[in-house]
N, C-alpha and C. Protein backbone atom coordinates (compact mmCIF):
# COMPACT_ATOMS: atom_id res chain seq x y z
N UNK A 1 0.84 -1.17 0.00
CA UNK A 1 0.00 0.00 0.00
C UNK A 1 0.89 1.24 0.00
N UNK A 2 0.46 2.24 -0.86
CA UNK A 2 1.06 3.88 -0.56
C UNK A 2 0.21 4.73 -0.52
N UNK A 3 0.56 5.58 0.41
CA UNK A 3 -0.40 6.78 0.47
C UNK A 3 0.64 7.88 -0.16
N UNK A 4 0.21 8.89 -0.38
CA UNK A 4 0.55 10.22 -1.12
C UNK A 4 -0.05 11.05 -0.62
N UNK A 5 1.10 12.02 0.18
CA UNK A 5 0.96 12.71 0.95
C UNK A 5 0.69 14.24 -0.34
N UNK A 6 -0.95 14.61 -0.39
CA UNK A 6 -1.22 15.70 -1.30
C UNK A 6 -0.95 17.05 -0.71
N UNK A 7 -0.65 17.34 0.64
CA UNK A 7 -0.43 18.83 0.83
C UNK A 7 -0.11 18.82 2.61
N UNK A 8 0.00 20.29 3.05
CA UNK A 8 0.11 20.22 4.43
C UNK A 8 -0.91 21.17 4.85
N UNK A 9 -0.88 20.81 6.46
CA UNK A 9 -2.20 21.71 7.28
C UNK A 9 -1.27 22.77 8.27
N UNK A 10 -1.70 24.01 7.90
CA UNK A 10 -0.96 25.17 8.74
C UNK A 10 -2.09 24.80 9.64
N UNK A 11 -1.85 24.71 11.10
CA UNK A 11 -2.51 25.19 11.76
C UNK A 11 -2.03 25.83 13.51
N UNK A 12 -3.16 26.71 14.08
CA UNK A 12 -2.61 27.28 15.81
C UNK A 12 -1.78 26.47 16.16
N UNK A 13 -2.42 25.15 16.24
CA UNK A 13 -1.94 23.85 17.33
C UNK A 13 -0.69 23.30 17.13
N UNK A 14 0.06 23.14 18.00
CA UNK A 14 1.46 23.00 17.70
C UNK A 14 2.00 21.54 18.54
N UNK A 15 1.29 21.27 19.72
CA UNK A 15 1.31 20.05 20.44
C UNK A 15 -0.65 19.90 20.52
N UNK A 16 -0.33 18.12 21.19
CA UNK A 16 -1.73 17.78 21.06
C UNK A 16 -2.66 18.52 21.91
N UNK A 17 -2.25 18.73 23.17
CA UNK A 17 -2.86 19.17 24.00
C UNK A 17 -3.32 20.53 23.51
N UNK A 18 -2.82 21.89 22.74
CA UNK A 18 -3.44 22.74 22.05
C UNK A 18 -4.65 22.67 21.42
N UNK A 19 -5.04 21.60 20.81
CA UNK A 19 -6.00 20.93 19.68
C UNK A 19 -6.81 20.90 20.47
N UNK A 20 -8.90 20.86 20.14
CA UNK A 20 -9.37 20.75 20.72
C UNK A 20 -9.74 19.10 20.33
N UNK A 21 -10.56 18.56 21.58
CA UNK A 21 -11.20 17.26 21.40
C UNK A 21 -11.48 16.77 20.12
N UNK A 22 -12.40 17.62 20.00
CA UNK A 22 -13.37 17.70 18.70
C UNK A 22 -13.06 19.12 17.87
N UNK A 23 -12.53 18.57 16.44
CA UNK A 23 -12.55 19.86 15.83
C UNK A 23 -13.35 21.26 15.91
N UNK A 24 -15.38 20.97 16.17
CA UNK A 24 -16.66 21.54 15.91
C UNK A 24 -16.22 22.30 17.06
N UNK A 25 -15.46 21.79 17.83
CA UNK A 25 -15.34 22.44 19.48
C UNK A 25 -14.43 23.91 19.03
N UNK A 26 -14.17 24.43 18.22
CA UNK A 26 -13.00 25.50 17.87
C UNK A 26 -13.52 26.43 16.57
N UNK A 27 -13.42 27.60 16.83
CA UNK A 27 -13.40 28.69 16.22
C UNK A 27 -12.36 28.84 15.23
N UNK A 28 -11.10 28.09 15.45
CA UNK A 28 -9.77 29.05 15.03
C UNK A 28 -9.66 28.25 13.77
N UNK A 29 -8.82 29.65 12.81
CA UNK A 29 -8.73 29.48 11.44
C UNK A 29 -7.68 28.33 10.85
N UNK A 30 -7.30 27.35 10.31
CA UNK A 30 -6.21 26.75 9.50
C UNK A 30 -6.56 26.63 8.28
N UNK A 31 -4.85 26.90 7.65
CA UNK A 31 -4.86 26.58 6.27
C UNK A 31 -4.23 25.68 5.49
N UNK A 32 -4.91 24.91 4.50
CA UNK A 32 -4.85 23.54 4.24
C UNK A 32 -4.42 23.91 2.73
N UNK A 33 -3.12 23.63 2.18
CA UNK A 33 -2.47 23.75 1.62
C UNK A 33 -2.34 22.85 0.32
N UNK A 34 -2.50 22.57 -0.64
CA UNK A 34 -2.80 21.57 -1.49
C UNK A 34 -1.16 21.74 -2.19
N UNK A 35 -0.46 20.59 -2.22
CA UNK A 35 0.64 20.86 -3.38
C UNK A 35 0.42 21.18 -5.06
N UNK A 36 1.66 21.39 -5.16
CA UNK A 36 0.96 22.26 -6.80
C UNK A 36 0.92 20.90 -7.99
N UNK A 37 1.50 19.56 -7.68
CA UNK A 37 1.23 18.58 -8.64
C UNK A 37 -0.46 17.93 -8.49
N UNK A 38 -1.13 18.60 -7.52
CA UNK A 38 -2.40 18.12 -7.20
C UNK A 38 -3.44 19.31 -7.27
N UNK A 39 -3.23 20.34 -7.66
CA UNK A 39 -3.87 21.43 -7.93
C UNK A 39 -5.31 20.94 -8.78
N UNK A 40 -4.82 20.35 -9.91
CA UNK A 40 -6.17 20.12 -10.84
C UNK A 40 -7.49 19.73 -10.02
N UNK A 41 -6.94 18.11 -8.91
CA UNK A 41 -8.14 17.82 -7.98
C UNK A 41 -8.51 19.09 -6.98
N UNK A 42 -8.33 20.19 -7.08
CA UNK A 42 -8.84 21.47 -6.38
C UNK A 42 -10.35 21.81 -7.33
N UNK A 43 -10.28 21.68 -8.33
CA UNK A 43 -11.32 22.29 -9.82
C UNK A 43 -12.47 22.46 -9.13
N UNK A 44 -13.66 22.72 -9.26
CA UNK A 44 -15.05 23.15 -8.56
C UNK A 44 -15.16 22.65 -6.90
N UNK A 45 -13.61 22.90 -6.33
CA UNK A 45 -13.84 22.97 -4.52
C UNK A 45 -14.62 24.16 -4.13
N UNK A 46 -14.65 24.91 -4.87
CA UNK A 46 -15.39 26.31 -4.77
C UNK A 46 -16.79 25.80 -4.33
N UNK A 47 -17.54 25.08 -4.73
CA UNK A 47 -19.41 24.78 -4.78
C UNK A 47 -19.58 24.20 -3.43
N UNK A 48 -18.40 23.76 -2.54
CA UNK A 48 -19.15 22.99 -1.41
C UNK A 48 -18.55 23.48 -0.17
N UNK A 49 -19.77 23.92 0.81
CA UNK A 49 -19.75 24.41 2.12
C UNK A 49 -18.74 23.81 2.78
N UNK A 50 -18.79 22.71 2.67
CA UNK A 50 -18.33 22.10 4.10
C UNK A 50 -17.09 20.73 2.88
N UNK A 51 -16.45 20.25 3.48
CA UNK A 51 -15.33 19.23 3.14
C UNK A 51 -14.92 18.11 4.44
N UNK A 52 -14.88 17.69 3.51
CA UNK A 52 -14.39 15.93 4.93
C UNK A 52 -13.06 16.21 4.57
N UNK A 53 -11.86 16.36 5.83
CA UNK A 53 -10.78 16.21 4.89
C UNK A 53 -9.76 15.07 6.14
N UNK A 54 -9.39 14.45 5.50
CA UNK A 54 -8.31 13.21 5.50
C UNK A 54 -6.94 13.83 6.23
N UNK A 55 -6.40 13.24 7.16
CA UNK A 55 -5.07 13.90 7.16
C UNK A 55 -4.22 13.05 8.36
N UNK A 56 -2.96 12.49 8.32
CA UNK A 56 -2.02 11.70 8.95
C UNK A 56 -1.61 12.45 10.02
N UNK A 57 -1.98 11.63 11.44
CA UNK A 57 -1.60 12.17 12.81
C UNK A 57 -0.12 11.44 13.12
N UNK A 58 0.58 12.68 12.27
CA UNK A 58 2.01 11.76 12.43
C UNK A 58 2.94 11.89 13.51
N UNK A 59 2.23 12.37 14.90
CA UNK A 59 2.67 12.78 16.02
C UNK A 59 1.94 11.64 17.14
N UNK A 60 0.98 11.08 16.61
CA UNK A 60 0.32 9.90 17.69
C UNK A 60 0.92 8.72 17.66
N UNK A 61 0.63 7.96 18.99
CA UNK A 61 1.10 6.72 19.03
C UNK A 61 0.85 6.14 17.80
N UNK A 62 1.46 4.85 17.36
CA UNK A 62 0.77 3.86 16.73
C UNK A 62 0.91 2.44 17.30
N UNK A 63 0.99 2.18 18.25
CA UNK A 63 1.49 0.60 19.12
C UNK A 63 0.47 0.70 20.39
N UNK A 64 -0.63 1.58 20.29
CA UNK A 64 -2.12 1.15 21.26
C UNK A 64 -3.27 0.81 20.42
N UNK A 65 -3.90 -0.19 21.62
CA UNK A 65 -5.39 -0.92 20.78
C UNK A 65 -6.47 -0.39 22.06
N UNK A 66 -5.83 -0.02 22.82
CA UNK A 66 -6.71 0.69 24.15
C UNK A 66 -6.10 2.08 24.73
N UNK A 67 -7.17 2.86 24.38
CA UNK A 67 -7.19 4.15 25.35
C UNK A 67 -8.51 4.26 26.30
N UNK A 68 -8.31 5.38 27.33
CA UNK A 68 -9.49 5.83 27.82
C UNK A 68 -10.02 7.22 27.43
N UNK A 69 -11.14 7.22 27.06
CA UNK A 69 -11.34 8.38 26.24
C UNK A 69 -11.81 9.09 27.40
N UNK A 70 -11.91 10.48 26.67
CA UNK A 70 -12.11 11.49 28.26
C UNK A 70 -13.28 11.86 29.01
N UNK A 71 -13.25 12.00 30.03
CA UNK A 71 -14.19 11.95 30.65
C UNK A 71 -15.00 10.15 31.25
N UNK A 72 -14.25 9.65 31.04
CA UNK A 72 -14.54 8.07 31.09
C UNK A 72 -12.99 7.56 32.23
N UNK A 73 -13.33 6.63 32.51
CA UNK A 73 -12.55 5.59 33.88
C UNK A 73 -12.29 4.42 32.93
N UNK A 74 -12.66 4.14 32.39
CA UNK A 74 -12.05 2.71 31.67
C UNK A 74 -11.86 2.45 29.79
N UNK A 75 -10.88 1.50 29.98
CA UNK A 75 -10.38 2.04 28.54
C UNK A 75 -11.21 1.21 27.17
N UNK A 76 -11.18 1.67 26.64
CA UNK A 76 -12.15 0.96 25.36
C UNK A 76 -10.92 1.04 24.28
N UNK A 77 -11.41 -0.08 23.21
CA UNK A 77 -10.82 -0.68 22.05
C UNK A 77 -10.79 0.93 20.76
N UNK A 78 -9.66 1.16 20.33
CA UNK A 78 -9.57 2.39 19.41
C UNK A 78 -9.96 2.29 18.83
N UNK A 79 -10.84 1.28 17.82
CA UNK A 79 -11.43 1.42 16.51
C UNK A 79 -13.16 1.90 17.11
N UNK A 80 -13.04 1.69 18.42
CA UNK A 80 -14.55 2.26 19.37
C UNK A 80 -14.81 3.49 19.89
N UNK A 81 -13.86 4.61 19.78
CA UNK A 81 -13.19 5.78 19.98
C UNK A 81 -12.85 6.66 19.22
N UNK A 82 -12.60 7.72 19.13
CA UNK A 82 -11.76 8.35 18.62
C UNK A 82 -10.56 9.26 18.24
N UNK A 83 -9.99 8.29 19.77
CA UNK A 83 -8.41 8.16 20.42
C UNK A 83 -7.10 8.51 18.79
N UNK A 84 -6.59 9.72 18.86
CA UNK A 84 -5.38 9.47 17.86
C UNK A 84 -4.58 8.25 17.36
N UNK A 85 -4.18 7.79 19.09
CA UNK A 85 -3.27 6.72 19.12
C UNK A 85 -4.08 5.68 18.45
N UNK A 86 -3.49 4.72 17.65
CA UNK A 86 -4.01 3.98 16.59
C UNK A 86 -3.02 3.24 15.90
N UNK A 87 -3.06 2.09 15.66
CA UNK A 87 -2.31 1.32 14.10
C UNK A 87 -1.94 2.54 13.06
N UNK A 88 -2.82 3.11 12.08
CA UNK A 88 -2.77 3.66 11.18
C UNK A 88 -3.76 4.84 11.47
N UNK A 89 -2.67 5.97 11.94
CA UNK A 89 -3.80 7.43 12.56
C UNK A 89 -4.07 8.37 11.26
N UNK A 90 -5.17 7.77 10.93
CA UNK A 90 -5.80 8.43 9.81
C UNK A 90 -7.11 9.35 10.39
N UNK A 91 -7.29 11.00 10.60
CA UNK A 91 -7.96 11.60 10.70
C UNK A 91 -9.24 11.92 9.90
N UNK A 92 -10.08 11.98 10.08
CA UNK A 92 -11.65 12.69 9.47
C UNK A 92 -11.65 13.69 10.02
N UNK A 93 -12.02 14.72 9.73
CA UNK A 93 -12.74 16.38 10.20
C UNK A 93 -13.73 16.50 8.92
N UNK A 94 -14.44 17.06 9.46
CA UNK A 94 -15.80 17.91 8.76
C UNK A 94 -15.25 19.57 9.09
N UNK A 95 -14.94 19.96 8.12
CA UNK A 95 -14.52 21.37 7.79
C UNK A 95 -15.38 22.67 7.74
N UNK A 96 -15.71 23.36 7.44
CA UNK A 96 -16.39 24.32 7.05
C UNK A 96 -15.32 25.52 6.27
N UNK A 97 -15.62 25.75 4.98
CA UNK A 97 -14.72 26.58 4.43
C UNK A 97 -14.91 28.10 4.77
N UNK A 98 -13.99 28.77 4.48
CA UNK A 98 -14.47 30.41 4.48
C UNK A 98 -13.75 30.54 3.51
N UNK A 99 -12.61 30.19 2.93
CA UNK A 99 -12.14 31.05 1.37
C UNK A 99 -11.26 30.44 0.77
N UNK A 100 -11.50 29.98 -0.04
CA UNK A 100 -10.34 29.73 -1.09
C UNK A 100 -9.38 30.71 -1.98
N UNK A 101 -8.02 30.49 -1.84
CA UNK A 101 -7.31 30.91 -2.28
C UNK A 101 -5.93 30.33 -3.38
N UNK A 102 -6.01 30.33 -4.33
CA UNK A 102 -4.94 29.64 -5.39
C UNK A 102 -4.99 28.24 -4.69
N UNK A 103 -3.77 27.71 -4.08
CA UNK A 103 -4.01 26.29 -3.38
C UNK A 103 -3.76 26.12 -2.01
N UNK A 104 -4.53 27.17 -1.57
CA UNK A 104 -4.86 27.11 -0.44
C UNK A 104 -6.65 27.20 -0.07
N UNK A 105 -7.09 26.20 1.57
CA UNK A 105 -8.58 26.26 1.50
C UNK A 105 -8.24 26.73 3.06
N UNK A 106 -8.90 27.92 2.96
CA UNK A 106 -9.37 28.48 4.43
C UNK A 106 -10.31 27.75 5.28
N UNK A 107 -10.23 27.64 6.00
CA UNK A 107 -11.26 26.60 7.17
C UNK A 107 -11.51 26.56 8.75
N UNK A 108 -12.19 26.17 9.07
CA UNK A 108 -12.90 26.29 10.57
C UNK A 108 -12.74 25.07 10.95
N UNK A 109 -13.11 24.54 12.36
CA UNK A 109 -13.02 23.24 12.77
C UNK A 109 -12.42 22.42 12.60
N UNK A 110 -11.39 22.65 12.41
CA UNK A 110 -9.94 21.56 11.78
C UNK A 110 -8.96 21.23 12.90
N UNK A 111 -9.06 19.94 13.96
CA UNK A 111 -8.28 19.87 15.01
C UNK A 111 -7.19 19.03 14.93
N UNK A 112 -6.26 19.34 13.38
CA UNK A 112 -5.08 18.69 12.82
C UNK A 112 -3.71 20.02 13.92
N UNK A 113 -2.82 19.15 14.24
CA UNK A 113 -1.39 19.93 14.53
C UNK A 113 -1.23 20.50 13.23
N UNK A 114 0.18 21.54 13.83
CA UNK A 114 0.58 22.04 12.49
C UNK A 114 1.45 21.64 12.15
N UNK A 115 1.43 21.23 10.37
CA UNK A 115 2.66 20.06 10.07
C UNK A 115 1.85 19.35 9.37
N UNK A 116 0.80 18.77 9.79
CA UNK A 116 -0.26 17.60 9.38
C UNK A 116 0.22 17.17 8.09
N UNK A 117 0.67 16.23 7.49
CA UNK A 117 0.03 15.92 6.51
C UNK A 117 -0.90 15.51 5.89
N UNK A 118 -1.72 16.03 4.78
CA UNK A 118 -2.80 16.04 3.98
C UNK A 118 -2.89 14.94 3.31
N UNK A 119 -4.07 14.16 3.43
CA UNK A 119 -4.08 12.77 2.38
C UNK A 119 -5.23 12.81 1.60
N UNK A 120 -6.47 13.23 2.15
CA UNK A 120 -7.37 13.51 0.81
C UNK A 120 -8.43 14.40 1.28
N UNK A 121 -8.89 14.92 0.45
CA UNK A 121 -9.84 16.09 0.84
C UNK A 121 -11.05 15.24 -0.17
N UNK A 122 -12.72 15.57 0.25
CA UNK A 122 -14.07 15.10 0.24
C UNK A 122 -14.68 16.04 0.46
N UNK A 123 -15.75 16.01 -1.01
CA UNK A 123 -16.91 17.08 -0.42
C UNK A 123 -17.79 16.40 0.93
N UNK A 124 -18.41 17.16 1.76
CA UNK A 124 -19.10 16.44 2.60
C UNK A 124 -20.86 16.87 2.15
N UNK A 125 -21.49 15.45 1.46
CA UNK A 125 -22.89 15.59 1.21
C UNK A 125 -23.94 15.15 2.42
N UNK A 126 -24.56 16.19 2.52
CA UNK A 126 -25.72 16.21 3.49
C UNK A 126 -26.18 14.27 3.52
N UNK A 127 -27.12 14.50 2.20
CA UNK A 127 -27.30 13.81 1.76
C UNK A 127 -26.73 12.19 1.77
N UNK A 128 -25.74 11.86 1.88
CA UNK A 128 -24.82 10.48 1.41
C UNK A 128 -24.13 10.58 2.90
N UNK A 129 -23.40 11.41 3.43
CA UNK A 129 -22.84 11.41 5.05
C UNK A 129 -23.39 11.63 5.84
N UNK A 130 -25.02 11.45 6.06
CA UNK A 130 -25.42 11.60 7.43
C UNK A 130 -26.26 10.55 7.25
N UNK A 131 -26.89 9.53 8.44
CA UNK A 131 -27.68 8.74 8.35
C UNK A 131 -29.43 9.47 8.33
């Protein structure tokens, strides 16, 4: 398997503890950077509110199958969670854009460190992503 790392995430957060829990939990701005050999998959990002975007927590464990998530006393299985530490720490956020710029996407709710690498960006449809 390879992944291809398409861009990086500027963001506030610089250690984990900066980051909030939950992305939705944060106001603050990051910018998600697309490299320029991947520009084309940018083409009509303009039409959609909101974006799922993908991105490698390359600062978390990867050798736990149990954390305790917060606010909780006992530890549950990581694929039951949504503990960083993980086998393969592959992030989801639900974004909300405010502006696009050349290859850069302005955004809200994004609780990636800064550094992140970028693995794929998704429109997020009402429709098809919510039950």
């Amino acid at each position: 398997m390879k992944l291809n790392q398409i861009g990086v995430i500027k963001s506030p957060y610089k250690i984990r503890t900066d980051a909030p829990r939950q992305g939705r939990y944060s106001e603050e701005i990051s910018e998600i950077i697309v490299f320029e050999d991947y520009l084309d998959g940018l083409d009509s990002i303009g039409r959609h509110e909101y974006l799922l975007i993908l991105y490698w927590q390359d600062k978390a464990e990867r050798d736990k199958l149990k954390a305790t998530p917060p606010g909780e006393s006992e530890e549950k299985g990581v694929f039951s969670i949504r503990s960083p530490a993980r086998p393969n720490p592959i992030a989801l956020c639900l974004v909300k854009v405010l502006k696009i710029e050349n290859n850069s996407i302005f955004v809200k709710w994004l609780d990636a460190l800064d550094g992140s690498p970028l693995l794929d960006i998704k429109p997020f449809i009402k429709e098809l992503d919510c039950a």
